[in-house]
N, C-alpha and C. Protein backbone atom coordinates (compact mmCIF):
# COMPACT_ATOMS: atom_id res chain seq x y z
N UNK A 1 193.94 189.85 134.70
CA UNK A 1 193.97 190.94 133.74
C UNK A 1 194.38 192.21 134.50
N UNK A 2 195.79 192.76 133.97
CA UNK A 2 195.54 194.16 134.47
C UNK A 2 195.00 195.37 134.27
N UNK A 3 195.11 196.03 135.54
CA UNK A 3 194.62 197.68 135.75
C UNK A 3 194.53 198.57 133.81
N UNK A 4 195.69 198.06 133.03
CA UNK A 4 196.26 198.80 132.18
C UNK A 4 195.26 198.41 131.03
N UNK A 5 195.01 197.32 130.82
CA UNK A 5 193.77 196.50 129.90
C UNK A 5 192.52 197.01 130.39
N UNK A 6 192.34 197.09 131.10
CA UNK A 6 190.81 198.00 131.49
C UNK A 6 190.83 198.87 131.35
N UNK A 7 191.51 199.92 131.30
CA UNK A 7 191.61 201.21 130.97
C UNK A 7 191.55 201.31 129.26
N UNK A 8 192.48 200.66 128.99
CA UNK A 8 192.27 200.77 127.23
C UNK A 8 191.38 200.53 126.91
N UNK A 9 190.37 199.67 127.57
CA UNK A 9 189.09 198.79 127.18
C UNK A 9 187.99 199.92 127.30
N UNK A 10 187.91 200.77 128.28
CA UNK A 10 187.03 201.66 128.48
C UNK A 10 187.45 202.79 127.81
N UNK A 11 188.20 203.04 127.13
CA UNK A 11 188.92 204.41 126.17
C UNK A 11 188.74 203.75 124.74
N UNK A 12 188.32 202.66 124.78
CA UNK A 12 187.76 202.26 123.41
C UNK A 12 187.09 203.08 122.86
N UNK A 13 186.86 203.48 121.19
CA UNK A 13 185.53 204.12 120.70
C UNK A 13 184.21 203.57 121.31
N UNK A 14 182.76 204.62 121.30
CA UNK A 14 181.63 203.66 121.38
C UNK A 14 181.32 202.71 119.73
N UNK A 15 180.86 201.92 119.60
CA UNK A 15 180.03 201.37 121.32
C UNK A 15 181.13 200.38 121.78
N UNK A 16 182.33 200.34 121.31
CA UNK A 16 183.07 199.01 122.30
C UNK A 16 184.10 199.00 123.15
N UNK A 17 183.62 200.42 123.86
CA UNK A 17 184.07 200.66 125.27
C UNK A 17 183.03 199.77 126.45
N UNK A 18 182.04 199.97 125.75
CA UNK A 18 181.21 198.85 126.58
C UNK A 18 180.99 197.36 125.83
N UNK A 19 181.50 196.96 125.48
CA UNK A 19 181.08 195.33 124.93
C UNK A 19 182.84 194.27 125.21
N UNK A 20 183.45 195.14 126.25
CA UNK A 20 184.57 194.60 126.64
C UNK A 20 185.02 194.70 128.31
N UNK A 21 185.65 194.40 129.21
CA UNK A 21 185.55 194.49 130.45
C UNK A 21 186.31 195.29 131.05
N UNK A 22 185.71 196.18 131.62
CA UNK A 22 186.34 197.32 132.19
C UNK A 22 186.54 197.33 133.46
N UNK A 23 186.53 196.64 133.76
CA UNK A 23 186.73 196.20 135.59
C UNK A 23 187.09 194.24 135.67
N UNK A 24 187.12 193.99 137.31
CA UNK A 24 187.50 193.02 137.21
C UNK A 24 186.48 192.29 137.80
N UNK A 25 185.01 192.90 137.77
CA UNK A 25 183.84 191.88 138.12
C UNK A 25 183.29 192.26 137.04
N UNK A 26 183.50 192.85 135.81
CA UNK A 26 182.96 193.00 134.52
C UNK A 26 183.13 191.70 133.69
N UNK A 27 184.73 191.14 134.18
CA UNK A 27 185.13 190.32 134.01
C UNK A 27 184.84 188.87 133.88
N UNK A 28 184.40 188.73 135.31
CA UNK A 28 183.80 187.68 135.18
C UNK A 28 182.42 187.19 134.79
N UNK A 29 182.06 187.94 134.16
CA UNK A 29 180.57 187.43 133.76
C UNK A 29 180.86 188.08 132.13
N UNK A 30 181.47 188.19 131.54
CA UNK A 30 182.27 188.68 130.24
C UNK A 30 181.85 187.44 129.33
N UNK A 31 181.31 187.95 127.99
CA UNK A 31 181.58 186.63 126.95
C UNK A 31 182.22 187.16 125.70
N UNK A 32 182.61 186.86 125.18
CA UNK A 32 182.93 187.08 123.55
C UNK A 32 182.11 187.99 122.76
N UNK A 33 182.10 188.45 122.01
CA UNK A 33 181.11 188.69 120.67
C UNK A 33 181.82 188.05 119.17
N UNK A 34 180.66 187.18 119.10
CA UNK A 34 181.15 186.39 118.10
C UNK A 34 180.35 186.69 116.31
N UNK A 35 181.07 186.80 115.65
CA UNK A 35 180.17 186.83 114.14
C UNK A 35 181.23 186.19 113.05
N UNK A 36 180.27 185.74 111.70
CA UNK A 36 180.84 184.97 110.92
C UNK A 36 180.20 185.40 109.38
N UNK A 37 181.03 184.72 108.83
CA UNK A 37 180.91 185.34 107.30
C UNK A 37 181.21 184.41 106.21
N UNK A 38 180.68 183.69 106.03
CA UNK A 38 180.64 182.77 104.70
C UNK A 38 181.44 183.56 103.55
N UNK A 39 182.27 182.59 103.20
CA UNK A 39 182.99 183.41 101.81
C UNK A 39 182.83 182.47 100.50
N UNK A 40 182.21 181.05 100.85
CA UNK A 40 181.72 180.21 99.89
C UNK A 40 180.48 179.46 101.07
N UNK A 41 179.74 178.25 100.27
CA UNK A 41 179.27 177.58 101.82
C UNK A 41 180.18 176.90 102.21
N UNK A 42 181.24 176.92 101.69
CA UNK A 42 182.18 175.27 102.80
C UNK A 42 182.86 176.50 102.97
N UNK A 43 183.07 177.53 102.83
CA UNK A 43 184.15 178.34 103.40
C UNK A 43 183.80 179.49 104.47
N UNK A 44 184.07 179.13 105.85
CA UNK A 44 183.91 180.14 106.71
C UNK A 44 184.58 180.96 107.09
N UNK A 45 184.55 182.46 107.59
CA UNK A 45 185.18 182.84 108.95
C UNK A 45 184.79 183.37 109.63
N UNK A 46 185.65 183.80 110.87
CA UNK A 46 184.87 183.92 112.15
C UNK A 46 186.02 184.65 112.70
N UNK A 47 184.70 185.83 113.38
CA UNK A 47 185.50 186.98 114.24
C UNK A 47 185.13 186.51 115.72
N UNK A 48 186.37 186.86 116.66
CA UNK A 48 185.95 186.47 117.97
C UNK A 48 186.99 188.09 118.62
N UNK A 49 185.76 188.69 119.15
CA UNK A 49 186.71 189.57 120.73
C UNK A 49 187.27 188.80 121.30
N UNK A 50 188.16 189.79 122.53
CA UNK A 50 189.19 188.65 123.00
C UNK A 50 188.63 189.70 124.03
N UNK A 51 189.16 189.66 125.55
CA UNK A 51 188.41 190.47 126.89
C UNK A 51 189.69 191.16 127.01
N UNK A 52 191.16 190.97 126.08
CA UNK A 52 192.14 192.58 126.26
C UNK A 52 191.56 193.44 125.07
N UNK A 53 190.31 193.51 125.35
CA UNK A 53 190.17 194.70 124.01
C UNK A 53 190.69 194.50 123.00
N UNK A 54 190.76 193.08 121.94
CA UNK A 54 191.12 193.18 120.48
C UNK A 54 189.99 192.04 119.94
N UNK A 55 190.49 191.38 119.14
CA UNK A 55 189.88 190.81 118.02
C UNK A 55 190.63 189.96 117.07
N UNK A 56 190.01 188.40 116.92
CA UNK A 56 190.79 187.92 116.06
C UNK A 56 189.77 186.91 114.94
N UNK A 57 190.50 186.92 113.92
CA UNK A 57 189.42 186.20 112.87
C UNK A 57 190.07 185.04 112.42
N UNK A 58 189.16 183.95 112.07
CA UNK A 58 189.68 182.37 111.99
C UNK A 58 189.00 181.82 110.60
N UNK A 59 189.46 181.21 109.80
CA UNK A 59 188.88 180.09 108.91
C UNK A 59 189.16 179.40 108.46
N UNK A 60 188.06 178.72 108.13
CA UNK A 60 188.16 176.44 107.99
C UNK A 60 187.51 176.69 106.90
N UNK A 61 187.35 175.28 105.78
CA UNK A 61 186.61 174.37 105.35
C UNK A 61 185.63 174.10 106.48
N UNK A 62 184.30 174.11 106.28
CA UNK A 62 183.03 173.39 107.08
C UNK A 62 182.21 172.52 105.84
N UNK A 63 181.38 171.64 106.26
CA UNK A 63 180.53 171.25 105.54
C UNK A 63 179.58 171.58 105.00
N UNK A 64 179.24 172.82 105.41
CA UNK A 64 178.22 173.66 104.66
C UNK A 64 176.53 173.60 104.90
N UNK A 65 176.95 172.78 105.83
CA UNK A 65 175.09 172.35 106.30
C UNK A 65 174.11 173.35 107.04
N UNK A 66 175.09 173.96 107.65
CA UNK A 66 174.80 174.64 109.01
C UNK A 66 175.21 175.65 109.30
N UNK A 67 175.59 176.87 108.96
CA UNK A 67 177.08 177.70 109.54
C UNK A 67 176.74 177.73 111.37
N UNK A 68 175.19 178.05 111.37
CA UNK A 68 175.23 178.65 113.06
C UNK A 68 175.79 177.42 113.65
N UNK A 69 175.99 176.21 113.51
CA UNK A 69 176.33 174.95 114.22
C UNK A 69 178.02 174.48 113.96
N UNK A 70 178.64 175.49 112.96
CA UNK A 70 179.59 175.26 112.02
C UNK A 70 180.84 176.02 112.51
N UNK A 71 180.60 177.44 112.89
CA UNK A 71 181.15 178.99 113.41
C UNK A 71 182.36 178.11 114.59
N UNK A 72 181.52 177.27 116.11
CA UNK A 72 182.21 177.25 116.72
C UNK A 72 183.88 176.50 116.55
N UNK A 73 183.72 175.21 115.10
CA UNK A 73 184.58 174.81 115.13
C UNK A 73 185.73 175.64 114.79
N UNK A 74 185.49 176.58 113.81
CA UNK A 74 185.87 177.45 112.96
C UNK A 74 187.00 178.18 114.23
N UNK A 75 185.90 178.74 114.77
CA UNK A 75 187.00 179.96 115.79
C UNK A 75 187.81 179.34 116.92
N UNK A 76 187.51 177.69 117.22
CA UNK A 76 188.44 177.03 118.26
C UNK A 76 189.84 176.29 117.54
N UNK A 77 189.38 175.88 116.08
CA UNK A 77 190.51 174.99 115.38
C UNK A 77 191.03 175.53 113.71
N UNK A 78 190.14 176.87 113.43
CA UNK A 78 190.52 177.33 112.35
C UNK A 78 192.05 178.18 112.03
N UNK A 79 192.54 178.14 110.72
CA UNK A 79 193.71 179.44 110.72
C UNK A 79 193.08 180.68 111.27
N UNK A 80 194.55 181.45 111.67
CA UNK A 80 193.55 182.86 111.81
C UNK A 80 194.62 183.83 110.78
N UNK A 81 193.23 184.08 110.64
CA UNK A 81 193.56 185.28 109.15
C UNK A 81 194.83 186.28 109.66
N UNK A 82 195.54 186.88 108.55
CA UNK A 82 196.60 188.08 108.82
C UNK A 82 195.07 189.43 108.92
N UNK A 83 196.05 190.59 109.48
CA UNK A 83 194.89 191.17 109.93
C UNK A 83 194.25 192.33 108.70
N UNK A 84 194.99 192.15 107.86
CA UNK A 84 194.36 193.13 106.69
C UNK A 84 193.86 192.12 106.01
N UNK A 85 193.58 191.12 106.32
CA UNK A 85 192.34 190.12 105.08
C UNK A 85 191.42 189.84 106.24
N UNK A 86 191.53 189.63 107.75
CA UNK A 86 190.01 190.19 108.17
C UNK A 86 189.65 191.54 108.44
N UNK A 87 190.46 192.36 108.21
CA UNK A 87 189.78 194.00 108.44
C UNK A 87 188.67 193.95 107.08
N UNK A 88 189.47 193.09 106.00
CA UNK A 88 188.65 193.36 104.77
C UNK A 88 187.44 192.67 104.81
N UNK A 89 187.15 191.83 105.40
CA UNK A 89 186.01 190.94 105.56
C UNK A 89 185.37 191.41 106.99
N UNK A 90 185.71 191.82 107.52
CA UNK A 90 185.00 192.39 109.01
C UNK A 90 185.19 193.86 109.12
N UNK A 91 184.62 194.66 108.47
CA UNK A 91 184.82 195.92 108.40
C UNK A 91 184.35 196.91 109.75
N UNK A 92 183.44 196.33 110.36
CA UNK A 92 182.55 196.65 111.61
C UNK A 92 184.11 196.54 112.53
N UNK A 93 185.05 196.08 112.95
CA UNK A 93 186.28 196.37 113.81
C UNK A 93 186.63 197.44 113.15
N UNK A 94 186.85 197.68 112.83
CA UNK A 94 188.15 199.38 112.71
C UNK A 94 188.54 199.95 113.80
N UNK A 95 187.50 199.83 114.59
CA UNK A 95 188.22 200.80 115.80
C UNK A 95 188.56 199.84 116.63
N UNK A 96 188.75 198.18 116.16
CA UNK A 96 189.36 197.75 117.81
C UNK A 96 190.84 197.45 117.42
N UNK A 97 191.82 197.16 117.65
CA UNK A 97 193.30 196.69 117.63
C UNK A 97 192.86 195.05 117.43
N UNK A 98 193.76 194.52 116.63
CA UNK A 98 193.79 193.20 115.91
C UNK A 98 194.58 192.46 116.49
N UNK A 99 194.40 191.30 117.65
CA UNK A 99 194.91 190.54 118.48
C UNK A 99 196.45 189.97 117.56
N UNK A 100 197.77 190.16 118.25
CA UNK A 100 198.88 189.85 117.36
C UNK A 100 198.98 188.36 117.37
């Protein structure tokens, strides 16, 4: 990751100048922030940070049993939404840039 991604990352609004990696030993101990949003029960989606300072949102069909057990398939094998139908469902990003 470069010099140039850390910098944007830390010129982020608060609070997610800090919930992204601003260095390169920030880096490695870095995870995601992950959240999800039922839009039926078989219908999920799912927001995932990315560590260049953006954000991308995904959704599947799930079975509906479970979401907390349900989310991960969602954000590894789901579509990912265009970014004005998850801004509309994830309103809490506004201030991050929407992974292209």
């Amino acid at each position: 990751m470069n010099q140039a991604i850390f910098e944007r990352n830390a010129n982020l609004p608060e609070p997610w100048n800090t919930r992204f990696p601003t260095t390169g030993e920030e880096m490695q101990t870095w995870t995601a922030s992950i959240t999800f949003h039922a839009l039926h029960f078989n219908v999920l989606c799912v927001a995932r940070t990315r560590a260049e300072g953006t954000w991308g949102a995904y959704i599947s069909a799930v079975p509906g049993l479970n979401h907390d057990n349900e989310w991960e398939a969602v954000a590894n094998q789901g579509g990912k939404l265009s970014e004005s139908v998850a801004r509309a469902i994830f309103p809490g990003f506004d201030d991050v840039p929407y992974a292209k």
